[in-house]
Structures are given as C-alpha cells and as structure tokens.
PDB file of N, CA and C in Angstrom:
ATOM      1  N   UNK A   1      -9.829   3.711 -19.449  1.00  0.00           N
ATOM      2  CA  UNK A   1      -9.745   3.020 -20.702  1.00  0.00           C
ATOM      3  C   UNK A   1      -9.841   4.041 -21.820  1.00  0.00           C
ATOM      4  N   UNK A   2      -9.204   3.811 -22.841  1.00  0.00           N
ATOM      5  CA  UNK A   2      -9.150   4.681 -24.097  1.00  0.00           C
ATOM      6  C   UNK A   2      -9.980   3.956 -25.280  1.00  0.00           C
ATOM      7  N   UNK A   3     -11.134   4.643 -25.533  1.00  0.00           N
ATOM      8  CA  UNK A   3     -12.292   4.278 -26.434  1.00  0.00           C
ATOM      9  C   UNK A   3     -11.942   4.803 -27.727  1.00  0.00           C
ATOM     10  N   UNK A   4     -11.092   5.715 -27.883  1.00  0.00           N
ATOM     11  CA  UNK A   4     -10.531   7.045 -29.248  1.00  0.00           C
ATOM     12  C   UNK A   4     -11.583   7.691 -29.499  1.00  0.00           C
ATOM     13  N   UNK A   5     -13.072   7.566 -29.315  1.00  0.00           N
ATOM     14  CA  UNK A   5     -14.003   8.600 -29.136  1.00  0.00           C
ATOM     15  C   UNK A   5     -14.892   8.401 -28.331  1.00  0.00           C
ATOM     16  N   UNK A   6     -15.945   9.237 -28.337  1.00  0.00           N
ATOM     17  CA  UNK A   6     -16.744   9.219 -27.193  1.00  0.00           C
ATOM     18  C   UNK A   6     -18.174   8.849 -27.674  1.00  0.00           C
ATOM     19  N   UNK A   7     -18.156   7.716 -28.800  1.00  0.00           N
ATOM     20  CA  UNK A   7     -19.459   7.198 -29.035  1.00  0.00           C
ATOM     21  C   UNK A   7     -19.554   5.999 -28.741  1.00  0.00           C
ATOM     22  N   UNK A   8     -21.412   5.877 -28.259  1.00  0.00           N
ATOM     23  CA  UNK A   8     -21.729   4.777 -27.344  1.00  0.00           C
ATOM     24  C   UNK A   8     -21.444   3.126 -28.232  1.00  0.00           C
ATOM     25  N   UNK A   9     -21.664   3.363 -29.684  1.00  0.00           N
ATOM     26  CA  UNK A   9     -21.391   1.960 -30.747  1.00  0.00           C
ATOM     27  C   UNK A   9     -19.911   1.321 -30.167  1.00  0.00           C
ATOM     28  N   UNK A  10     -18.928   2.873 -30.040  1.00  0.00           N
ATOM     29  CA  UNK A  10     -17.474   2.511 -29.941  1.00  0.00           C
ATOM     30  C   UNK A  10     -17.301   1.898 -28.725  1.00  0.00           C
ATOM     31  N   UNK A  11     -17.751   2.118 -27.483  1.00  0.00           N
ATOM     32  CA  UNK A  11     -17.541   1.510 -26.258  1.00  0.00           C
ATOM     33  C   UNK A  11     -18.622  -0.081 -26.482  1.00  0.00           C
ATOM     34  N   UNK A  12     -20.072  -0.243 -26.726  1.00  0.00           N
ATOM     35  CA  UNK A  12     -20.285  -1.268 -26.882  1.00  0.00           C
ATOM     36  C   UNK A  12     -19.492  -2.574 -27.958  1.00  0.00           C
ATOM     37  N   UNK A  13     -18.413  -2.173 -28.641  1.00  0.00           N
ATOM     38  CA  UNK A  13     -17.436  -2.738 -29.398  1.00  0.00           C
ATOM     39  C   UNK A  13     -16.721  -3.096 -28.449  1.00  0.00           C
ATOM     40  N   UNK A  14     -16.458  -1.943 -27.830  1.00  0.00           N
ATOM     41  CA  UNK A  14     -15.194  -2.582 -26.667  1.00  0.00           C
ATOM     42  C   UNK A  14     -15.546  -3.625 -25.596  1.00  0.00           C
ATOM     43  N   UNK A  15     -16.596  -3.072 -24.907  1.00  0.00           N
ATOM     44  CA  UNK A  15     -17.312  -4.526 -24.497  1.00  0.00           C
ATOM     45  C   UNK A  15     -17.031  -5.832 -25.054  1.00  0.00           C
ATOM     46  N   UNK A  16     -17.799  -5.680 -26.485  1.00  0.00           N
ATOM     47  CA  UNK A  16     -18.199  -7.074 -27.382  1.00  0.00           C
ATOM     48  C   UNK A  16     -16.627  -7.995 -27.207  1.00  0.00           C
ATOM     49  N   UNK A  17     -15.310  -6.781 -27.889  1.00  0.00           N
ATOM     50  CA  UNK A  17     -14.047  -7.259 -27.752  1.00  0.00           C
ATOM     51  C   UNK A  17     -13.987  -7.896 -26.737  1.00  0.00           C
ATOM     52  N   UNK A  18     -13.884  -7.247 -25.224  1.00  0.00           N
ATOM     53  CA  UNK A  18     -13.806  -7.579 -23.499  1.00  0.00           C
ATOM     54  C   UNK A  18     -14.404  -8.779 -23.544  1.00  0.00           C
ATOM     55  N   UNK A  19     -15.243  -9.415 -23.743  1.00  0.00           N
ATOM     56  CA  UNK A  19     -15.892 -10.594 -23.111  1.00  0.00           C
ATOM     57  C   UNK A  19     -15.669 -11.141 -24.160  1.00  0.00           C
ATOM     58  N   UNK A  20     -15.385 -11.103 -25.526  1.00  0.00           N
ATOM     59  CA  UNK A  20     -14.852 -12.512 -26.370  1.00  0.00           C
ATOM     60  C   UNK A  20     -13.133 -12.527 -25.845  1.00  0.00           C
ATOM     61  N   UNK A  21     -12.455 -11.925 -24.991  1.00  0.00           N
ATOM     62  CA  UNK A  21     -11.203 -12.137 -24.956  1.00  0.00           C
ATOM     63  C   UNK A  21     -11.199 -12.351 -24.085  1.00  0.00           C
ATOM     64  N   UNK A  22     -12.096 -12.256 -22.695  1.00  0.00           N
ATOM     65  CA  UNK A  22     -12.298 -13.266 -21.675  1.00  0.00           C
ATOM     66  C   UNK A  22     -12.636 -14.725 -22.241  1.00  0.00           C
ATOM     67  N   UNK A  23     -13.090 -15.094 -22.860  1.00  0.00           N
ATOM     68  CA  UNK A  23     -13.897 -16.543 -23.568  1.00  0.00           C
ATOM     69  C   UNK A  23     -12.297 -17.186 -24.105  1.00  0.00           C
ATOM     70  N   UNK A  24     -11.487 -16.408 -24.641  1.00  0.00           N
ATOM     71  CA  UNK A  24     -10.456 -16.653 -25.543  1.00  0.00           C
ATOM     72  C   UNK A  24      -9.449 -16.780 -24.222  1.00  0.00           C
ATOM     73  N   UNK A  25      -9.306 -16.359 -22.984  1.00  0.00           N
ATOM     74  CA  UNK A  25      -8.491 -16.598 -22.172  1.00  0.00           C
ATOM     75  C   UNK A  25      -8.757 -17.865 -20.947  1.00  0.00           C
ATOM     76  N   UNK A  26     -10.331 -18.517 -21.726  1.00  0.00           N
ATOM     77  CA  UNK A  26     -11.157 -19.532 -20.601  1.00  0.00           C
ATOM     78  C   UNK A  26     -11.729 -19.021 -19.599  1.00  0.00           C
ATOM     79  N   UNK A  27     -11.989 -17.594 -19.661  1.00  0.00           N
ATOM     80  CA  UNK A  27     -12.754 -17.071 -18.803  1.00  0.00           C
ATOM     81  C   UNK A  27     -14.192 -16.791 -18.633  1.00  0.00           C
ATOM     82  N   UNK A  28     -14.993 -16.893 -17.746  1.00  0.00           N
ATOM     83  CA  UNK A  28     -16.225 -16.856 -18.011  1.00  0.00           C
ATOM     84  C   UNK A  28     -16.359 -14.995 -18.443  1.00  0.00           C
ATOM     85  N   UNK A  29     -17.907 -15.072 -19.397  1.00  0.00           N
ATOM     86  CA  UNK A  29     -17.649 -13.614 -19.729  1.00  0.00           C
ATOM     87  C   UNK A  29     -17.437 -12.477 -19.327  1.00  0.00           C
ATOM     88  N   UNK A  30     -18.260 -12.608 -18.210  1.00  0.00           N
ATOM     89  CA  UNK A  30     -18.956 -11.474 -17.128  1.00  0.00           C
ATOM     90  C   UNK A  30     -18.597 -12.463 -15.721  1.00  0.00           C
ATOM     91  N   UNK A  31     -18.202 -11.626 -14.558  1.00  0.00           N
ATOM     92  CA  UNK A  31     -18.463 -12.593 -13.141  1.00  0.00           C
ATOM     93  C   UNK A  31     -20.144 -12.661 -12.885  1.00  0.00           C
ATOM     94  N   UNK A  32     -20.424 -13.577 -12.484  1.00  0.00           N
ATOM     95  CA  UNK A  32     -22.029 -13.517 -12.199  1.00  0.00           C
ATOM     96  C   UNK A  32     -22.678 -12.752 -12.341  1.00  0.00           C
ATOM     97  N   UNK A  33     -22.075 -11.316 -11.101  1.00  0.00           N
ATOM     98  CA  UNK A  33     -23.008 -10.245 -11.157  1.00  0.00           C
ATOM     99  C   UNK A  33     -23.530  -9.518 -12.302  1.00  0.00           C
ATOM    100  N   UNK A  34     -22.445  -9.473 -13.022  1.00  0.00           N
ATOM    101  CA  UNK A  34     -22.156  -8.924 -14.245  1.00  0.00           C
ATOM    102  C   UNK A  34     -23.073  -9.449 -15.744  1.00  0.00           C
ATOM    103  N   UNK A  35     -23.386 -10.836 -15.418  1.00  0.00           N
ATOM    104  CA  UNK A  35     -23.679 -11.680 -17.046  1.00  0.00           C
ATOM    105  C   UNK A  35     -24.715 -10.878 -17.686  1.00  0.00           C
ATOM    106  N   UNK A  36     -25.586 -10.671 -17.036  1.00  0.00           N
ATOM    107  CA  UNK A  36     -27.078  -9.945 -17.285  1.00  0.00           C
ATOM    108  C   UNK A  36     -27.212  -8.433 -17.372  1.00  0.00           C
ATOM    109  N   UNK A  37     -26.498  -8.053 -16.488  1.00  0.00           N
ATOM    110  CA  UNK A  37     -26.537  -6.507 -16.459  1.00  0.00           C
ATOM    111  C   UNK A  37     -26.622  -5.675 -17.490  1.00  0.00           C
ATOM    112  N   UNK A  38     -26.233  -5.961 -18.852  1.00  0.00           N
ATOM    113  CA  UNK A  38     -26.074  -4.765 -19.564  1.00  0.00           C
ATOM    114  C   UNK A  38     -27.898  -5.240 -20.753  1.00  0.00           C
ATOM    115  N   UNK A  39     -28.417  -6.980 -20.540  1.00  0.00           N
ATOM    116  CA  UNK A  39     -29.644  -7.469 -21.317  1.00  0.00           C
ATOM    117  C   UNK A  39     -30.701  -6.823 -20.332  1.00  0.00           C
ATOM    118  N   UNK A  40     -30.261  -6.525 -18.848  1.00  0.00           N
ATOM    119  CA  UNK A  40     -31.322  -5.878 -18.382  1.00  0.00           C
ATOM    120  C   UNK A  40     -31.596  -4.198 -18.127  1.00  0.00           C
ATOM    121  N   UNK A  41     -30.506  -3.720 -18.474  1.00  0.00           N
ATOM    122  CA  UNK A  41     -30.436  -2.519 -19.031  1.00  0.00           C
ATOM    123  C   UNK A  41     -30.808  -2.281 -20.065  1.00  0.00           C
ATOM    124  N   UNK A  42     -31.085  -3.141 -20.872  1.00  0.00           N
ATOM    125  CA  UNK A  42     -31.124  -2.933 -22.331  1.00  0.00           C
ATOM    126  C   UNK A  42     -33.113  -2.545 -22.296  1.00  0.00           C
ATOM    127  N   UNK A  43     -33.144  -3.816 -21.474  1.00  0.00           N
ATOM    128  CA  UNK A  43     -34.500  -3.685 -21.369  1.00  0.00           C
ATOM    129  C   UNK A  43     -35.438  -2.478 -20.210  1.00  0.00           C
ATOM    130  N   UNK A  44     -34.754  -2.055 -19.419  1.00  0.00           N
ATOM    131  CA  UNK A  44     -35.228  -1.066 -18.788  1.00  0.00           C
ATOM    132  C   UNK A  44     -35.225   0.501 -19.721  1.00  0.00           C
ATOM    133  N   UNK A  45     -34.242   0.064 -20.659  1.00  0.00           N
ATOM    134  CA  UNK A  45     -33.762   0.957 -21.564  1.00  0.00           C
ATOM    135  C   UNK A  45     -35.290   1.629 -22.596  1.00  0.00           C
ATOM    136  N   UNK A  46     -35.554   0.014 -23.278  1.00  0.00           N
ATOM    137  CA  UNK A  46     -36.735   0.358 -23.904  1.00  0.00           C
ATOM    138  C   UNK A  46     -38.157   0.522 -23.440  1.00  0.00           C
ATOM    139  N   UNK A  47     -38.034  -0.199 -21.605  1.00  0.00           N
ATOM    140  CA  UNK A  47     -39.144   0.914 -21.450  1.00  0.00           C
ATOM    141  C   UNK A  47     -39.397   2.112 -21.084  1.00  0.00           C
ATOM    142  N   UNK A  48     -38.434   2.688 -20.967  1.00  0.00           N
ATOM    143  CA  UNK A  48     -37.927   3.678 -20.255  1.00  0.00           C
ATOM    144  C   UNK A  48     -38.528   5.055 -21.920  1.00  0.00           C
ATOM    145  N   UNK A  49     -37.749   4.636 -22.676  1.00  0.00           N
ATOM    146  CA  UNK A  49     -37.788   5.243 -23.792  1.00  0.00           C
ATOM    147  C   UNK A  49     -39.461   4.605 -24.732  1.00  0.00           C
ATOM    148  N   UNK A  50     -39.865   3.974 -24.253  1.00  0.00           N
ATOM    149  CA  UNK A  50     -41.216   3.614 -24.632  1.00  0.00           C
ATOM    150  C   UNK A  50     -41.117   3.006 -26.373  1.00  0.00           C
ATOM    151  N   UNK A  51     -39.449   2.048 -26.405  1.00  0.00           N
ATOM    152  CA  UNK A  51     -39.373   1.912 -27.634  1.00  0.00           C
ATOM    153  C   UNK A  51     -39.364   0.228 -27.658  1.00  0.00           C
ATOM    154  N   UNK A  52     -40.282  -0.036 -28.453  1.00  0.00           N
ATOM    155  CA  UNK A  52     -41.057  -1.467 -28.775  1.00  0.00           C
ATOM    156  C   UNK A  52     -39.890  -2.512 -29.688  1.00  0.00           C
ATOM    157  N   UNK A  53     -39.172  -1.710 -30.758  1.00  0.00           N
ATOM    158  CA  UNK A  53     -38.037  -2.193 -31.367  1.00  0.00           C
ATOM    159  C   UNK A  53     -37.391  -3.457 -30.721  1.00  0.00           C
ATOM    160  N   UNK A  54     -37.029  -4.005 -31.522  1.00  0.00           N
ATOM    161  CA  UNK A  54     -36.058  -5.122 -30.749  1.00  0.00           C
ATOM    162  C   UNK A  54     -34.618  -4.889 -31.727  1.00  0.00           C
ATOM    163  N   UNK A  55     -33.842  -3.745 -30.701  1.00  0.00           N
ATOM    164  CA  UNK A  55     -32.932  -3.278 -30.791  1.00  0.00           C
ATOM    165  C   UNK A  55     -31.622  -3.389 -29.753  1.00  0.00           C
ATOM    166  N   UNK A  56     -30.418  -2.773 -29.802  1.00  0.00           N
ATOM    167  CA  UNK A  56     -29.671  -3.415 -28.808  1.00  0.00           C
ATOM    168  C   UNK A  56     -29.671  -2.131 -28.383  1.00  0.00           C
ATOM    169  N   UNK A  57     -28.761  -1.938 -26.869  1.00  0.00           N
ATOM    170  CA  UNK A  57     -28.974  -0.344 -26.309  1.00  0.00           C
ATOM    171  C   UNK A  57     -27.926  -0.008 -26.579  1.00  0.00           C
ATOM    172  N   UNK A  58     -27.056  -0.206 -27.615  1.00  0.00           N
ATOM    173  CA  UNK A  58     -26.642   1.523 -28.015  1.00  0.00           C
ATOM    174  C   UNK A  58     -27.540   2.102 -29.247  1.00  0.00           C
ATOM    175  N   UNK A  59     -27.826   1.416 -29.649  1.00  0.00           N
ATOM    176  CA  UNK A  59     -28.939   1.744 -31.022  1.00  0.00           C
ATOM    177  C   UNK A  59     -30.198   3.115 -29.853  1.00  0.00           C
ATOM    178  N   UNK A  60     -30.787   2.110 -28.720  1.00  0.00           N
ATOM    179  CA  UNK A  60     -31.430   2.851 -27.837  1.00  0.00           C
ATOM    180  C   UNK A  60     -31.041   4.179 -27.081  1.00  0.00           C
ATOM    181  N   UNK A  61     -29.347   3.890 -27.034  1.00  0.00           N
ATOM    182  CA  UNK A  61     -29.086   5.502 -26.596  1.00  0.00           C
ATOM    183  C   UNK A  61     -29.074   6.285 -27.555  1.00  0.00           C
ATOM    184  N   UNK A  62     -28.550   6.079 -28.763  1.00  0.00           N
ATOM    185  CA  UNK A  62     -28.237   6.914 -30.058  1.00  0.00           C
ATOM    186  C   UNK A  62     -29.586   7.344 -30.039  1.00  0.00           C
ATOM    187  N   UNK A  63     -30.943   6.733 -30.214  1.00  0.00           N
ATOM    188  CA  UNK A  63     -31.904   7.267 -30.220  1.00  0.00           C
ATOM    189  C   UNK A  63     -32.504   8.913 -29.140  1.00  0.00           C
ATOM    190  N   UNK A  64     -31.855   8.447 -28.096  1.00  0.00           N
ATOM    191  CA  UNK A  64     -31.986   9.446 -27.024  1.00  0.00           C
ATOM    192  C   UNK A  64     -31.260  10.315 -27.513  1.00  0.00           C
ATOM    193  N   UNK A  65     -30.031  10.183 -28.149  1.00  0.00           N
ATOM    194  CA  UNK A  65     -28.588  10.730 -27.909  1.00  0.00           C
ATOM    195  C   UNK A  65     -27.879  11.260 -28.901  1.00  0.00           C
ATOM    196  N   UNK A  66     -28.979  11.476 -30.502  1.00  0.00           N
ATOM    197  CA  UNK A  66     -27.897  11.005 -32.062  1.00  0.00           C
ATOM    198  C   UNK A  66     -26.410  11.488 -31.993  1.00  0.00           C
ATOM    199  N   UNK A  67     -25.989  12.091 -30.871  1.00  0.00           N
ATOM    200  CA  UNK A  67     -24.510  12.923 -31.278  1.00  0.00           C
ATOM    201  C   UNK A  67     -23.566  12.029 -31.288  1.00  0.00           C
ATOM    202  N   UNK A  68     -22.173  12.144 -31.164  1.00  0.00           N
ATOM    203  CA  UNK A  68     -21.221  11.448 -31.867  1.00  0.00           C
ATOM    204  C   UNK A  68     -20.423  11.926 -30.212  1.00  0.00           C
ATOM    205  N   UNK A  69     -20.874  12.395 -29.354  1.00  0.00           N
ATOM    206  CA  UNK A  69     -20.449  12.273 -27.999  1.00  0.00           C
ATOM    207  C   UNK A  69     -21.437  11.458 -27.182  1.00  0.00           C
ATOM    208  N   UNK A  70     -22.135  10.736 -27.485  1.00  0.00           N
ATOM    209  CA  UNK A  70     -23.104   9.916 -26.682  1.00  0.00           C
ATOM    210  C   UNK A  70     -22.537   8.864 -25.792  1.00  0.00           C
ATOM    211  N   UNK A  71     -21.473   8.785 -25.445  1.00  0.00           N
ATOM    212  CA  UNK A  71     -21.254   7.826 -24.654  1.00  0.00           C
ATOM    213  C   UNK A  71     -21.401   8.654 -23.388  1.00  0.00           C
ATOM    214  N   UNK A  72     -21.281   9.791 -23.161  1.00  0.00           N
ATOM    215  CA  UNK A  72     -21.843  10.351 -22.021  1.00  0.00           C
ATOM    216  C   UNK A  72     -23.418  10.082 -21.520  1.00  0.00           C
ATOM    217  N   UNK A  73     -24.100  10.171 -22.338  1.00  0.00           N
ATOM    218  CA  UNK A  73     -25.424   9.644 -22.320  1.00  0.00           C
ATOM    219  C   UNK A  73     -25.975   8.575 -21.431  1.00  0.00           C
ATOM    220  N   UNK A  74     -25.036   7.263 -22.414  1.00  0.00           N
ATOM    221  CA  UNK A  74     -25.057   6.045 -21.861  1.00  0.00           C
ATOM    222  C   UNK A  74     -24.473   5.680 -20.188  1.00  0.00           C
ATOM    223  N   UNK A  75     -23.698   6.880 -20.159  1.00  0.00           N
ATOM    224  CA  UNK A  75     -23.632   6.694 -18.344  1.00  0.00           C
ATOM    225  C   UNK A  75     -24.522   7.467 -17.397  1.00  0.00           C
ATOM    226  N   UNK A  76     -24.448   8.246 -18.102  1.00  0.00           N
ATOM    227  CA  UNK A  76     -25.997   8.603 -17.144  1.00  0.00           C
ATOM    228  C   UNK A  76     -27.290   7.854 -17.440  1.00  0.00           C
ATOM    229  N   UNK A  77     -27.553   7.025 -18.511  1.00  0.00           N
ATOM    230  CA  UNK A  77     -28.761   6.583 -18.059  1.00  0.00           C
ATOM    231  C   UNK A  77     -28.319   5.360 -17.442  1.00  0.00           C
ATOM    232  N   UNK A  78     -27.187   4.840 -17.558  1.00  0.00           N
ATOM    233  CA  UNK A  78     -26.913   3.271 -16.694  1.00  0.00           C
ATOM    234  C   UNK A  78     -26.710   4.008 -15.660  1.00  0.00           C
ATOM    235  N   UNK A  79     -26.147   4.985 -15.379  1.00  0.00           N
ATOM    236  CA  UNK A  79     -26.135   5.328 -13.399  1.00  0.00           C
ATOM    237  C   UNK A  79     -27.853   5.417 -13.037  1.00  0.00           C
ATOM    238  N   UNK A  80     -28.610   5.749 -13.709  1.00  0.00           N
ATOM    239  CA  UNK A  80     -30.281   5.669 -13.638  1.00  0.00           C
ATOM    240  C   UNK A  80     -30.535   4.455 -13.741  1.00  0.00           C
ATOM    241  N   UNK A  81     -30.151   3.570 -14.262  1.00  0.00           N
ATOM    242  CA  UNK A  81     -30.826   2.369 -13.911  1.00  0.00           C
ATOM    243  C   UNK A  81     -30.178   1.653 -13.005  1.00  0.00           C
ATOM    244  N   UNK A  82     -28.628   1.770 -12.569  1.00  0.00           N
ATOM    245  CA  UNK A  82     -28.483   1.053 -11.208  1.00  0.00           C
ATOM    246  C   UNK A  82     -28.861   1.864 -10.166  1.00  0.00           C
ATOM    247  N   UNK A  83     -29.050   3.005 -10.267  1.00  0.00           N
ATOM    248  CA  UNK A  83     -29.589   3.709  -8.504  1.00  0.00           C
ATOM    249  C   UNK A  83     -31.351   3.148  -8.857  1.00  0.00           C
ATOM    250  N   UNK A  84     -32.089   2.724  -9.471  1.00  0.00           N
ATOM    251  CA  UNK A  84     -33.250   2.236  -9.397  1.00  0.00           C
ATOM    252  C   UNK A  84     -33.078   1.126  -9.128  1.00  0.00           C
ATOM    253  N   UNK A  85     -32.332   0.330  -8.898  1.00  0.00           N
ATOM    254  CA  UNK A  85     -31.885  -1.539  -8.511  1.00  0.00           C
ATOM    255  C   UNK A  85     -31.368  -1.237  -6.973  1.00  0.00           C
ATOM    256  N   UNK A  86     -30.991   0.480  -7.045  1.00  0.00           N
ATOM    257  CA  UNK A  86     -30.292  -0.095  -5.571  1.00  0.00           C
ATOM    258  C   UNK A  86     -28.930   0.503  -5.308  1.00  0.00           C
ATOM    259  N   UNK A  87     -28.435   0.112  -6.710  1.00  0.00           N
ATOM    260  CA  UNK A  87     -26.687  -0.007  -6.751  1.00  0.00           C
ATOM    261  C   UNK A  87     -26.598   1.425  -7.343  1.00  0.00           C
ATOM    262  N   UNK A  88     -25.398   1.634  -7.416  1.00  0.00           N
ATOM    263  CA  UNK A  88     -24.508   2.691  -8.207  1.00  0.00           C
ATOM    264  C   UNK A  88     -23.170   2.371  -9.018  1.00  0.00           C
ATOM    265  N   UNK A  89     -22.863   3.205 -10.356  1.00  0.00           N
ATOM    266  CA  UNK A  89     -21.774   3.081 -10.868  1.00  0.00           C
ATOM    267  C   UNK A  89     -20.184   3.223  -9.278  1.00  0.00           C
ATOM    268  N   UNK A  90     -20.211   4.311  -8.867  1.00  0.00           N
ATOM    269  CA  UNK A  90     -19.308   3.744  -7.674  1.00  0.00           C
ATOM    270  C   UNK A  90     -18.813   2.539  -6.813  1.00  0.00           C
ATOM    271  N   UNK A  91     -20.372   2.243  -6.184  1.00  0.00           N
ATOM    272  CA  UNK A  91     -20.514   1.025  -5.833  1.00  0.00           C
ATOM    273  C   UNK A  91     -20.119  -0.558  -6.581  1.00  0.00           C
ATOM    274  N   UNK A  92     -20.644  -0.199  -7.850  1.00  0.00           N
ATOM    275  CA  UNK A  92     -19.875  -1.279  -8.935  1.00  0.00           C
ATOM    276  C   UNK A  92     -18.635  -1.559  -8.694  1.00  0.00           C
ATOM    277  N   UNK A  93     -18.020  -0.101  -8.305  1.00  0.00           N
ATOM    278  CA  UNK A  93     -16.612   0.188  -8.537  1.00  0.00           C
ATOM    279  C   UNK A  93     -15.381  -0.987  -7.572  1.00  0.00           C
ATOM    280  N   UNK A  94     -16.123  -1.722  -6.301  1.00  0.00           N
ATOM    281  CA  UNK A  94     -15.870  -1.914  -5.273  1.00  0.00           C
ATOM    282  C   UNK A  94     -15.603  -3.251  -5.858  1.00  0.00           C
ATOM    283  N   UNK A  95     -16.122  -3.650  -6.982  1.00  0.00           N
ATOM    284  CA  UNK A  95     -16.075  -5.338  -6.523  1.00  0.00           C
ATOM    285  C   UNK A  95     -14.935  -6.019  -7.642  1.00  0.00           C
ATOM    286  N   UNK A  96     -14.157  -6.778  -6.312  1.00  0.00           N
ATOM    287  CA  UNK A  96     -13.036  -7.250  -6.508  1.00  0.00           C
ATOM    288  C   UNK A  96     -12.443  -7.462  -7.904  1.00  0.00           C
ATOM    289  N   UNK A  97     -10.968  -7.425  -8.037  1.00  0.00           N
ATOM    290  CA  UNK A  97     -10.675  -7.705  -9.609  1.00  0.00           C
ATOM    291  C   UNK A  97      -9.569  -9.007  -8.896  1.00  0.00           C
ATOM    292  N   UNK A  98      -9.364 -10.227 -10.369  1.00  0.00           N
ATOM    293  CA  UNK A  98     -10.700 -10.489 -11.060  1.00  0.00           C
ATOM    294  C   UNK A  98     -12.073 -11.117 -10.622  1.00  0.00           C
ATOM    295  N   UNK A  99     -13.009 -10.543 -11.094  1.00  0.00           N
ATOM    296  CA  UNK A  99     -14.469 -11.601 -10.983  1.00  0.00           C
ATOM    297  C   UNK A  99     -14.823 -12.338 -10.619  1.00  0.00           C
TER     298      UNK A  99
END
C-alpha cells in the first residue's frame, strides 16, 4: 500500500478511510478478528509506555517516536504486541481475503 509518507497519523488515516469504506460498501469494519485489535493495542500501548493520557496510539507512538518516519515504529511495537498474544504480523498475514 502507498501511504506517500512514512508517518504513523498518515497510515492511521488510512485505516480510519479503510473501515469507513468498508461501512460504505455494507461491510462490516474489521472481520471479527480484527474489530478490537488496534483498541487493544492501543491499550497495551499505554501501558507499555506508562502513559495515563487518554490518547489514541498514534499520538502514543509519536510520543515514543516524534520523527516524521515513525510509521516504522508503529510496526515494531505492534509486531511486540502480537508476539506477546501469541500471534505475529506474518501470521496475520495468512488469514483469508475477504474477512
């Protein structure tokens, strides 16, 4: 996918886009596995970073991350929080399209 840069705001946009244009096509947002994943990242996020804020996690990576290449960031700490669940970004990789 082409983000035009490599900051984490710009990919969580693309997200936001992705699942209102699933909604706009009658699709549910996320397949199951998916609905929660990024509210419970969010939250492993802030304890992880020991930040109390009620913020969203790219605000939380930028914090880790202020550069304007931080979307690298944001995959390494989501590959850290799915190999602590178990899973892996690879493994993600496996499950069927569509949802």
């Amino acid at each position: 996918m082409f983000l035009g840069d490599e900051n984490v705001k710009t990919l969580a946009t693309f997200i936001h886009g992705y699942r209102q244009a699933r909604i706009d096509l009658g699709m549910p947002e996320f397949g199951a596995r998916e609905s929660s994943l990024l509210d419970e990242f969010e939250k492993w996020l802030a304890a992880k970073l020991d930040d109390a804020r009620d913020v969203a996690w790219p605000t939380l990576v930028a914090t880790q991350d202020p550069g304007e290449r931080n979307v690298r960031t944001f995959f390494l700490l989501f590959e850290e929080f799915l190999r602590e669940r178990g899973d892996s970004l690879s493994r993600s990789a496996e499950v069927p399209w569509p949802p």
